[in-house]
Protein backbone atom coordinates (compact mmCIF):
# COMPACT_ATOMS: atom_id res chain seq x y z
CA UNK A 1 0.00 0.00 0.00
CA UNK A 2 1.30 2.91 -1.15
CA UNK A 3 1.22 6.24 1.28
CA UNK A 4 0.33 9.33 -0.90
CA UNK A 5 1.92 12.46 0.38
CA UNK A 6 -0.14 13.76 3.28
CA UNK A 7 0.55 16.85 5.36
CA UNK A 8 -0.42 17.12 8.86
CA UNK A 9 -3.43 18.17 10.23
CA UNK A 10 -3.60 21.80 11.02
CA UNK A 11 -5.69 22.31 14.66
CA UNK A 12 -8.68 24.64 13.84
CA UNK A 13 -8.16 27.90 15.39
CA UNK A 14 -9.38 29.00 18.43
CA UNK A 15 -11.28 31.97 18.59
CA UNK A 16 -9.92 34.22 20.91
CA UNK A 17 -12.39 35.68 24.07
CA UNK A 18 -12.10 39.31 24.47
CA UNK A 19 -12.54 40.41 28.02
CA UNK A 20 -15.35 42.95 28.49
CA UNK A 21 -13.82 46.43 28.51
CA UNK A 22 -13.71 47.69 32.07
CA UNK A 23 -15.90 50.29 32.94
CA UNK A 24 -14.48 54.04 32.62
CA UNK A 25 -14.41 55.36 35.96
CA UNK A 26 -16.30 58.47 36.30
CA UNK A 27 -14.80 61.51 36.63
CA UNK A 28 -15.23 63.58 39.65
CA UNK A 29 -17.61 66.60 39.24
CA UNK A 30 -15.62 69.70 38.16
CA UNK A 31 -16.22 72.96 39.35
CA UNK A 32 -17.48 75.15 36.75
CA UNK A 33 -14.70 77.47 34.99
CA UNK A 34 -15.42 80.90 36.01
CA UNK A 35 -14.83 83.77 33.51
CA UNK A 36 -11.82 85.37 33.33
CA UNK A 37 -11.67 88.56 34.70
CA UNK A 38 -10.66 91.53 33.41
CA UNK A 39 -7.55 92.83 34.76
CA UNK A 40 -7.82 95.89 37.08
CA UNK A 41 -6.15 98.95 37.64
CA UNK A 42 -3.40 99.43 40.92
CA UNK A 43 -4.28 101.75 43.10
CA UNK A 44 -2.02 103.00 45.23
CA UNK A 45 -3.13 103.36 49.36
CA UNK A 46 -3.31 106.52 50.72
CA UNK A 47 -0.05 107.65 52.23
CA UNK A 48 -0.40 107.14 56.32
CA UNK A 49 0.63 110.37 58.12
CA UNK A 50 2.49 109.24 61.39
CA UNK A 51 0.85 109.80 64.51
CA UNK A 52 1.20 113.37 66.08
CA UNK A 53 3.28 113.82 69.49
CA UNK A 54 0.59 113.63 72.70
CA UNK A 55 0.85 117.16 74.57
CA UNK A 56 2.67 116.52 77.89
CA UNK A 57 0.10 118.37 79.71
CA UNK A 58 -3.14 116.83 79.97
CA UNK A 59 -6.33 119.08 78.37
CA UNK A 60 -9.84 119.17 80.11
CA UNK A 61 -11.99 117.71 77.32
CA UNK A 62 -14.58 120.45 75.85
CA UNK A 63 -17.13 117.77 73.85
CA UNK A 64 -19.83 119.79 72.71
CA UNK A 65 -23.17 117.55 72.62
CA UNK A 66 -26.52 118.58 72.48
CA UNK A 67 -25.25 122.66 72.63
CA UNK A 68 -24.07 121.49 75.96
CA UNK A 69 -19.97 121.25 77.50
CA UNK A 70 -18.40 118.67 79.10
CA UNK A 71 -16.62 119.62 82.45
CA UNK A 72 -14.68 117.90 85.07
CA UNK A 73 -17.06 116.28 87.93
CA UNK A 74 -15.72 118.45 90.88
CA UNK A 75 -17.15 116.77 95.11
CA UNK A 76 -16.02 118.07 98.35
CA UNK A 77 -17.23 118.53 101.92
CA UNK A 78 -17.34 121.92 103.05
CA UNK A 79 -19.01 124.20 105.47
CA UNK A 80 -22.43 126.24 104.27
CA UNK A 81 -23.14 129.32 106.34
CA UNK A 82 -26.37 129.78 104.48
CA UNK A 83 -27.22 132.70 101.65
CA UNK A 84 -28.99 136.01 101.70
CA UNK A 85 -30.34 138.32 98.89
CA UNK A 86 -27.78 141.12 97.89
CA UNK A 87 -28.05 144.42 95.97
CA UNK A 88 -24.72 145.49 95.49
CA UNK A 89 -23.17 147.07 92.76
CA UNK A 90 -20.74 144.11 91.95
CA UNK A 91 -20.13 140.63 92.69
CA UNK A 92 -17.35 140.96 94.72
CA UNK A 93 -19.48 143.69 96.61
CA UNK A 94 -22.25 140.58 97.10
CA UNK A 95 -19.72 138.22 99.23
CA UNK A 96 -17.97 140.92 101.22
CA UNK A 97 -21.94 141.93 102.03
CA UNK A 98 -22.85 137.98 102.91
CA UNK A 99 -20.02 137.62 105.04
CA UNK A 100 -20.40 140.50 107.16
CA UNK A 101 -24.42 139.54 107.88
CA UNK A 102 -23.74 136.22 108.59
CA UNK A 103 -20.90 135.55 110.26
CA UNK A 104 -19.33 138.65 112.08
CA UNK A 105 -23.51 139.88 112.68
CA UNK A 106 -25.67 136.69 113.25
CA UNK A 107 -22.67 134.65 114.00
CA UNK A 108 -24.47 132.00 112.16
CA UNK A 109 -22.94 128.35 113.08
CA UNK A 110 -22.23 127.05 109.62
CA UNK A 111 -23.53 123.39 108.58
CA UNK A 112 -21.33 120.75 106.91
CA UNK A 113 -22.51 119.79 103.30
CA UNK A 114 -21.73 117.82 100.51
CA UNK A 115 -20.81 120.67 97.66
CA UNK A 116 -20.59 118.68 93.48
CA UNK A 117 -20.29 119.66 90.38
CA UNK A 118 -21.16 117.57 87.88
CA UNK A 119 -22.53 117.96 83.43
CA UNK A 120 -24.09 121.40 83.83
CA UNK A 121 -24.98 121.72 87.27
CA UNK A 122 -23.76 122.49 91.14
CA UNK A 123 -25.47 120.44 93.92
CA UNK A 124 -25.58 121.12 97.89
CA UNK A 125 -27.01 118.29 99.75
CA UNK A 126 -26.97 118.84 103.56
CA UNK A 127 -26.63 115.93 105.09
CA UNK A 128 -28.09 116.80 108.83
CA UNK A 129 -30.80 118.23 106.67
CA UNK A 130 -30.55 121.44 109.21
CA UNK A 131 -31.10 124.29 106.47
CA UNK A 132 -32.51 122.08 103.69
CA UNK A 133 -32.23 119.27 102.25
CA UNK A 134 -30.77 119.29 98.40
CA UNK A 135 -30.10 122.21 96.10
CA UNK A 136 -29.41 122.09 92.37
CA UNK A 137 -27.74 125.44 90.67
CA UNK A 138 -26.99 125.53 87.09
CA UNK A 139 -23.66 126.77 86.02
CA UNK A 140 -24.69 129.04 83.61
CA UNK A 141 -26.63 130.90 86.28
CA UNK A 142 -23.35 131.76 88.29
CA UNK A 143 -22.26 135.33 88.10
CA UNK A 144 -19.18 135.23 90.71
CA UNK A 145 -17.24 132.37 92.49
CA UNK A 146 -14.61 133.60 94.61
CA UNK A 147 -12.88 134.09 97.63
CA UNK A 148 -13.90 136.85 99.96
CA UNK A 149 -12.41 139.87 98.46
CA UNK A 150 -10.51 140.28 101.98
CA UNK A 151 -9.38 136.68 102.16
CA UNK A 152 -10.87 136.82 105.28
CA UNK A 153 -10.98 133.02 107.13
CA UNK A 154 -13.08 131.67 109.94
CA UNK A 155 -13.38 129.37 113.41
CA UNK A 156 -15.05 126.35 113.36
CA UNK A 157 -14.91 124.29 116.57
CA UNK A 158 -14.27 120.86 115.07
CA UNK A 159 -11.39 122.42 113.05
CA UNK A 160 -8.24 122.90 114.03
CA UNK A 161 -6.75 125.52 112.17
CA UNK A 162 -9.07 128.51 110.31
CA UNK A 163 -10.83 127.84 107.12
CA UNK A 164 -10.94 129.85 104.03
CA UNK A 165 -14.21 131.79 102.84
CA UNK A 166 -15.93 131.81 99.80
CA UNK A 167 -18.77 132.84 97.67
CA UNK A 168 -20.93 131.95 94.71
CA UNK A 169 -23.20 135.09 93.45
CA UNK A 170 -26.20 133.51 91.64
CA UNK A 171 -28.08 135.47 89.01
CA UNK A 172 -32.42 135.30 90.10
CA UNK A 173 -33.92 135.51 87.12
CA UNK A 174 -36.48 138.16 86.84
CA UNK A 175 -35.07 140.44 89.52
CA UNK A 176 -33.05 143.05 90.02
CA UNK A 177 -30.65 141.21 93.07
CA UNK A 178 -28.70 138.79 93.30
CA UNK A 179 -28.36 135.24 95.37
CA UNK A 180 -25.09 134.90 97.55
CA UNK A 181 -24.12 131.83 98.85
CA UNK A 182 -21.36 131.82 101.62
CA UNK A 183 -19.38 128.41 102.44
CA UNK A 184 -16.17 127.73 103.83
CA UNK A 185 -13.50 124.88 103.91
CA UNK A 186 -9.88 124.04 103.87
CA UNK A 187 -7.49 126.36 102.14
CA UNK A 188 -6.81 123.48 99.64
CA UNK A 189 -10.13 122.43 99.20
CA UNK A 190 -10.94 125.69 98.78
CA UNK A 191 -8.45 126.25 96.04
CA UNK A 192 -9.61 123.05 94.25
CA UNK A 193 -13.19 123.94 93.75
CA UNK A 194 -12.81 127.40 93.10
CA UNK A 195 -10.00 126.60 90.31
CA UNK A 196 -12.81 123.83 88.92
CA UNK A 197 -15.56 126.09 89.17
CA UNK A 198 -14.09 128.84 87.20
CA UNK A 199 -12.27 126.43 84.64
CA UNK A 200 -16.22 125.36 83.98
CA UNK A 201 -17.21 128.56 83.89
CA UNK A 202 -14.32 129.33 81.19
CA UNK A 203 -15.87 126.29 78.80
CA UNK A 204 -19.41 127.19 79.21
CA UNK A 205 -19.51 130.39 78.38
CA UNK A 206 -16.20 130.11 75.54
CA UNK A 207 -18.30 127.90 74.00
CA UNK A 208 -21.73 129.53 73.57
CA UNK A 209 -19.97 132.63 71.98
């Protein structure tokens, strides 16, 4: 038996699987592009001025509010002799006047009472309530506070040494006279409120020109 020429047998190709394409993976939510924006003009800052020297003295503040003045809140204890209408021809005149009635001629024993000034106002509050009880004064009502034009002083038995005198002249409105309160006190108290009093005065009046 005669073998023809034969060639091997050629194994069928196999079809080759594909694997499934994998799933994109989603991309992350972008923010939205915002517009350009148009480019801007420099400006320069304002220049900064250095800060002025503070005055080595201290200035009473003069805040006008409400057409009113701000002045230093001024509270003592001092001695009240009481007050007596005057007609003289000055103010001076009026405490030299109140002094001589009440102490060298009724030899009034004075009373001890609480003497502030505060905003736009004096207060005397006697606190034995001998004479009265509370007064209120505005400041723009005082014509004169002073010492007695003699710089006389006077004795009070629980003080040691003498005490100054002093006097407000208040202005009655509608009348011809005037109102003169007497009061006495320390020689530095007495400075104190007298230098406060007329400093006030100074604003007040300064600044309703």
């Amino acid at each position: 038996m005669v073998q023809g020429d034969s060639q091997p047998a050629v194994p069928a190709k196999v079809a080759e699987v594909q694997p499934p394409p994998r799933p994109r993976k989603q991309e992350a939510d972008k923010p939205p592009s915002l517009p350009k924006s148009r480019p801007t003009e420099h400006v320069a800052p304002p220049p900064i001025e250095p800060p002025k020297p503070e005055s080595p003295h201290p200035q009473k503040r003069t805040v006008v509010a409400d057409a009113s003045v701000e002045v230093d809140e001024v509270e003592c204890e001092v001695y009240y002799y009481g007050c007596m209408d005057t007609w003289a021809d000055s103010h001076v005149e009026c405490i030299f006047q109140t002094y001589l009635e009440l102490v060298e001629i009724r030899d009034v024993v004075p009373s001890k009472v609480a003497f502030k000034m505060a905003g736009q106002s004096i207060t005397i509050e006697d606190k034995a309530s001998k004479q009265f009880i509370r007064r209120h004064y505005p400041i723009r009502s005082i014509l004169h506070f002073d010492l007695d034009p003699d710089q006389r002083t006077c004795k009070v038995k629980k003080e040691k040494k003498p005490l100054s005198v002093f006097g407000m002249v208040i202005r009655k409105p509608g009348q011809d006279k005037n109102l003169c309160h007497l009061f006495a006190a320390q020689h530095v108290a007495t400075s104190g409120v007298i230098d406060a009093v007329q400093s006030a005065l100074q604003l007040i009046f300064s600044g309703s020109n």
